[in-house]
N, C-alpha and C. Protein backbone atom coordinates (compact mmCIF):
# COMPACT_ATOMS: atom_id res chain seq x y z
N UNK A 1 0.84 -1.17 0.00
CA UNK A 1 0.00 0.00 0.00
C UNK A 1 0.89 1.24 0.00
N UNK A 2 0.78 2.41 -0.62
CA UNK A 2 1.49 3.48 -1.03
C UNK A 2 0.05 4.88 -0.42
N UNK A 3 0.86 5.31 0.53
CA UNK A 3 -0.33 6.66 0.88
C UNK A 3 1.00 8.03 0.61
N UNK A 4 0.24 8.65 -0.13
CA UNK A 4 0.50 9.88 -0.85
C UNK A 4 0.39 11.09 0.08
N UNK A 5 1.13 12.05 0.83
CA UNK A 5 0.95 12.90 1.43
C UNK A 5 1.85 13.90 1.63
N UNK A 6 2.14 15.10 1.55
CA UNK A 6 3.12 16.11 1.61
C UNK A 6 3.88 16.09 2.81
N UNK A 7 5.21 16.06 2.85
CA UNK A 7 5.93 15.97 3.90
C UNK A 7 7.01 17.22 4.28
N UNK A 8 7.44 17.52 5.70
CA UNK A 8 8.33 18.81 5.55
C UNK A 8 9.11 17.95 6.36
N UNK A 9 10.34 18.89 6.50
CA UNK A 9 11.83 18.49 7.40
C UNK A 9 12.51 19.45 7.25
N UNK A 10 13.48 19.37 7.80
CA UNK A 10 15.06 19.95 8.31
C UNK A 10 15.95 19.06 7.68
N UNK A 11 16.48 19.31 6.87
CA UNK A 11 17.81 18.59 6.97
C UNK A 11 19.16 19.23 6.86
N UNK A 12 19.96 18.23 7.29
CA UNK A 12 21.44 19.01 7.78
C UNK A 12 22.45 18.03 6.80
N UNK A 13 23.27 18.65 6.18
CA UNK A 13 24.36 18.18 5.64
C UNK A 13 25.98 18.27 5.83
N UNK A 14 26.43 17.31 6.35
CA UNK A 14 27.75 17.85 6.94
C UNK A 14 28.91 16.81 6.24
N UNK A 15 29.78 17.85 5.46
CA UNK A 15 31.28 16.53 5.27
C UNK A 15 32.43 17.35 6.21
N UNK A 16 34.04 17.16 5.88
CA UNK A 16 34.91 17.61 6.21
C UNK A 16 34.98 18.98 4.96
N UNK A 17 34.23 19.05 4.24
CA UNK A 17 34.31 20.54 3.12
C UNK A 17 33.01 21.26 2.68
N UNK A 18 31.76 20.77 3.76
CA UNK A 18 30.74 21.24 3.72
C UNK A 18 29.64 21.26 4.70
N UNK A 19 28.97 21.99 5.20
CA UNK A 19 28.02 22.11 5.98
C UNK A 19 26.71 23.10 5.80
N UNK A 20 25.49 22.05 5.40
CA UNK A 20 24.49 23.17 5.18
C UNK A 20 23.43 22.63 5.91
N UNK A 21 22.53 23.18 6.33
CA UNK A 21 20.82 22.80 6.82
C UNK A 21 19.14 24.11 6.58
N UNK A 22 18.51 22.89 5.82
CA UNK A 22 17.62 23.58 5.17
C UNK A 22 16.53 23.10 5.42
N UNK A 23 15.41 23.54 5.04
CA UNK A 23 13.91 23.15 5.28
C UNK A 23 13.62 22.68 4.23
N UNK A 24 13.31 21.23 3.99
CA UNK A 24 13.11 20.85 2.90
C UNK A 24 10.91 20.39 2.31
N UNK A 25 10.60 20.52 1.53
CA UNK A 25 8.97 20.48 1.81
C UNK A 25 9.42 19.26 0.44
N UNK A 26 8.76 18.27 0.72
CA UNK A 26 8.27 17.36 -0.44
C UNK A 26 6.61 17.26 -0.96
N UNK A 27 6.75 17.62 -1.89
CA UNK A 27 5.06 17.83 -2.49
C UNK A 27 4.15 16.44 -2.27
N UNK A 28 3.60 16.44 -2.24
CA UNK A 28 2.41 14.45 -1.54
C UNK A 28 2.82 13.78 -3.52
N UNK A 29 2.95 13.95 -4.01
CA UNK A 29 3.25 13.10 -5.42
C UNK A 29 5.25 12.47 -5.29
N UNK A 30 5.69 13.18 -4.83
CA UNK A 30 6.93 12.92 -4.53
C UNK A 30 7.56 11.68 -4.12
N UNK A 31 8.39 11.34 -5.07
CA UNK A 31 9.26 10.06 -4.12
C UNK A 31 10.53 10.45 -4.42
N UNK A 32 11.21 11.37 -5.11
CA UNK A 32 12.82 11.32 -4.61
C UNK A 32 12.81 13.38 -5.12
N UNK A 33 13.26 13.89 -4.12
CA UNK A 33 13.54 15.35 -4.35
C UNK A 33 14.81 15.75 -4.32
N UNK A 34 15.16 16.53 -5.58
CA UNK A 34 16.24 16.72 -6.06
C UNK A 34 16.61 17.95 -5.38
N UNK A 35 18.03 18.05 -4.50
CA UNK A 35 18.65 18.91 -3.90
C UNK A 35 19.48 19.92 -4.46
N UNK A 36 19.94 19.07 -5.63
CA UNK A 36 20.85 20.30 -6.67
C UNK A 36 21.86 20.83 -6.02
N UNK A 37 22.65 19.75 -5.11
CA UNK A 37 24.27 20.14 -5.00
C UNK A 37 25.10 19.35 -5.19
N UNK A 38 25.94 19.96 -5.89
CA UNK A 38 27.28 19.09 -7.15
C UNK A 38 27.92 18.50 -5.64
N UNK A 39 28.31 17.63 -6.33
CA UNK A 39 29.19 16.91 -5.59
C UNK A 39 30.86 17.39 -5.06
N UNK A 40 30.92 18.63 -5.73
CA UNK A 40 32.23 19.22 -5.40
C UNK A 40 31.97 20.02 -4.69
N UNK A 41 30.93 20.62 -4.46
CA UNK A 41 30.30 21.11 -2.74
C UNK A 41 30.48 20.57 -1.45
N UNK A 42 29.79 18.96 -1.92
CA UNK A 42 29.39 18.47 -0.75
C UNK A 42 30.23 17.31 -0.09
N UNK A 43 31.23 16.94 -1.10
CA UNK A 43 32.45 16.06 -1.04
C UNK A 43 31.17 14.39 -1.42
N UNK A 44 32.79 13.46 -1.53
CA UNK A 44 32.32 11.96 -1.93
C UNK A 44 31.77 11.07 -0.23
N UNK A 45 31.78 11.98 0.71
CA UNK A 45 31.36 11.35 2.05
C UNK A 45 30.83 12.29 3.32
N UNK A 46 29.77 11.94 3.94
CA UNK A 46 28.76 12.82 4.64
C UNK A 46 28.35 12.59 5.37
N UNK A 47 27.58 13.47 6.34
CA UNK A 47 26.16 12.44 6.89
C UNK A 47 25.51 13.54 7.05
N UNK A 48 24.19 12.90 7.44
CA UNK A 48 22.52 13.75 7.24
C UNK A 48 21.76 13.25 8.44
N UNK A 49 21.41 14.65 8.81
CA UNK A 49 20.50 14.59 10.16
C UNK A 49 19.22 15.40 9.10
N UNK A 50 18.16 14.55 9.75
CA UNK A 50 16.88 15.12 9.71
C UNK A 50 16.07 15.01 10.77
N UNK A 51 15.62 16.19 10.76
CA UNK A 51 14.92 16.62 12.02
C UNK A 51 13.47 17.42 11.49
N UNK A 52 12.30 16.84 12.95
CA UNK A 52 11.27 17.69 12.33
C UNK A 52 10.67 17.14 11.02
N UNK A 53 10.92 15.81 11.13
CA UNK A 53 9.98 15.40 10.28
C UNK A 53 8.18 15.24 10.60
N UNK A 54 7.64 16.15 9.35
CA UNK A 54 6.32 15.97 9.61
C UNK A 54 5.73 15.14 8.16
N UNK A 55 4.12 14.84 8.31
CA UNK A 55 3.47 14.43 7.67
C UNK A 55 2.10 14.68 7.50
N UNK A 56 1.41 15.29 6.83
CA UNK A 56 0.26 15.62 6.57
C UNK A 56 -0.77 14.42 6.83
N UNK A 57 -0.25 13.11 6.67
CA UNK A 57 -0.99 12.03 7.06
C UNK A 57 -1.30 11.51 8.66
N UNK A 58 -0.11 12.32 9.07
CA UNK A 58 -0.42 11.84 10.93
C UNK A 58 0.68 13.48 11.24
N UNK A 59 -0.46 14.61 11.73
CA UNK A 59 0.33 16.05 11.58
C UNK A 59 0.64 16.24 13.17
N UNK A 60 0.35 15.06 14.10
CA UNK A 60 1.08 14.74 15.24
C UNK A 60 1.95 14.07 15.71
N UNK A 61 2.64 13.77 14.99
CA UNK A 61 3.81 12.91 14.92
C UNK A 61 5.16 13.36 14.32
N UNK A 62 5.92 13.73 14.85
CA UNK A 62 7.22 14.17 14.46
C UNK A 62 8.18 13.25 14.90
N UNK A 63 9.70 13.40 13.85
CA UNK A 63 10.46 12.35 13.62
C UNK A 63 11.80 13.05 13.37
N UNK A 64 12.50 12.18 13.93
CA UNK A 64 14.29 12.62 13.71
C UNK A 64 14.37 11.48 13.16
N UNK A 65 15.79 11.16 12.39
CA UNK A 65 16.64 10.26 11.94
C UNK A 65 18.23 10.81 11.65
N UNK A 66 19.35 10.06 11.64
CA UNK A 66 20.50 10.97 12.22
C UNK A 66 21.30 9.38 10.87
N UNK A 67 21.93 9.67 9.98
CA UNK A 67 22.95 9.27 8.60
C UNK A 67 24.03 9.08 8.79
N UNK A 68 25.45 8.61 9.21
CA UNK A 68 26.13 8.51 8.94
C UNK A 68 27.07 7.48 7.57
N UNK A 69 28.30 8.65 7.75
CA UNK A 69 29.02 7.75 6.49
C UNK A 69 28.48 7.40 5.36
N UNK A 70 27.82 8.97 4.47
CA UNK A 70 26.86 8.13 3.38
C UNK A 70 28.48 8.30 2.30
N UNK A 71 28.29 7.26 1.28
CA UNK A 71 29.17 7.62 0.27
C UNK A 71 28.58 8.02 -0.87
N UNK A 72 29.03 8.58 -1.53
CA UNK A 72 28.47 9.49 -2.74
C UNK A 72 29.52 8.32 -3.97
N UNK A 73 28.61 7.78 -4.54
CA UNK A 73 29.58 7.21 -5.93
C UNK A 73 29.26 7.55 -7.62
């Protein structure tokens, strides 16, 4: 089963040559949202905190999740 619903967050991006955190909104049709930063920004290794995850499907429920060591290939 697939339920369709608009989602917001925080997310944080951190390597040894980059650090950003933004509010990100995914539209309810959405399954992968494009961030649009080159990889010579953000380096070949990272991690991602998201915070403040909400959901229009349950708008009482908020969610962290915390990334390490992603590799970029």
């Amino acid at each position: 089963m697939r339920i369709e619903a608009r989602s917001t967050m925080t997310l944080g991006m951190r390597s040894s040559i980059f650090s950003h955190t933004n509010n990100v909104i995914c539209p309810e049709s959405a399954t992968v949202v494009i961030l649009g930063l080159p990889i010579e920004t953000v380096g070949t290794q990272f991690d991602a905190n998201i915070t403040n995850f909400t959901c229009l499907k349950c708008p009482d429920v908020v969610g962290s999740v915390s990334f390490t060591n992603i590799q970029v290939i």
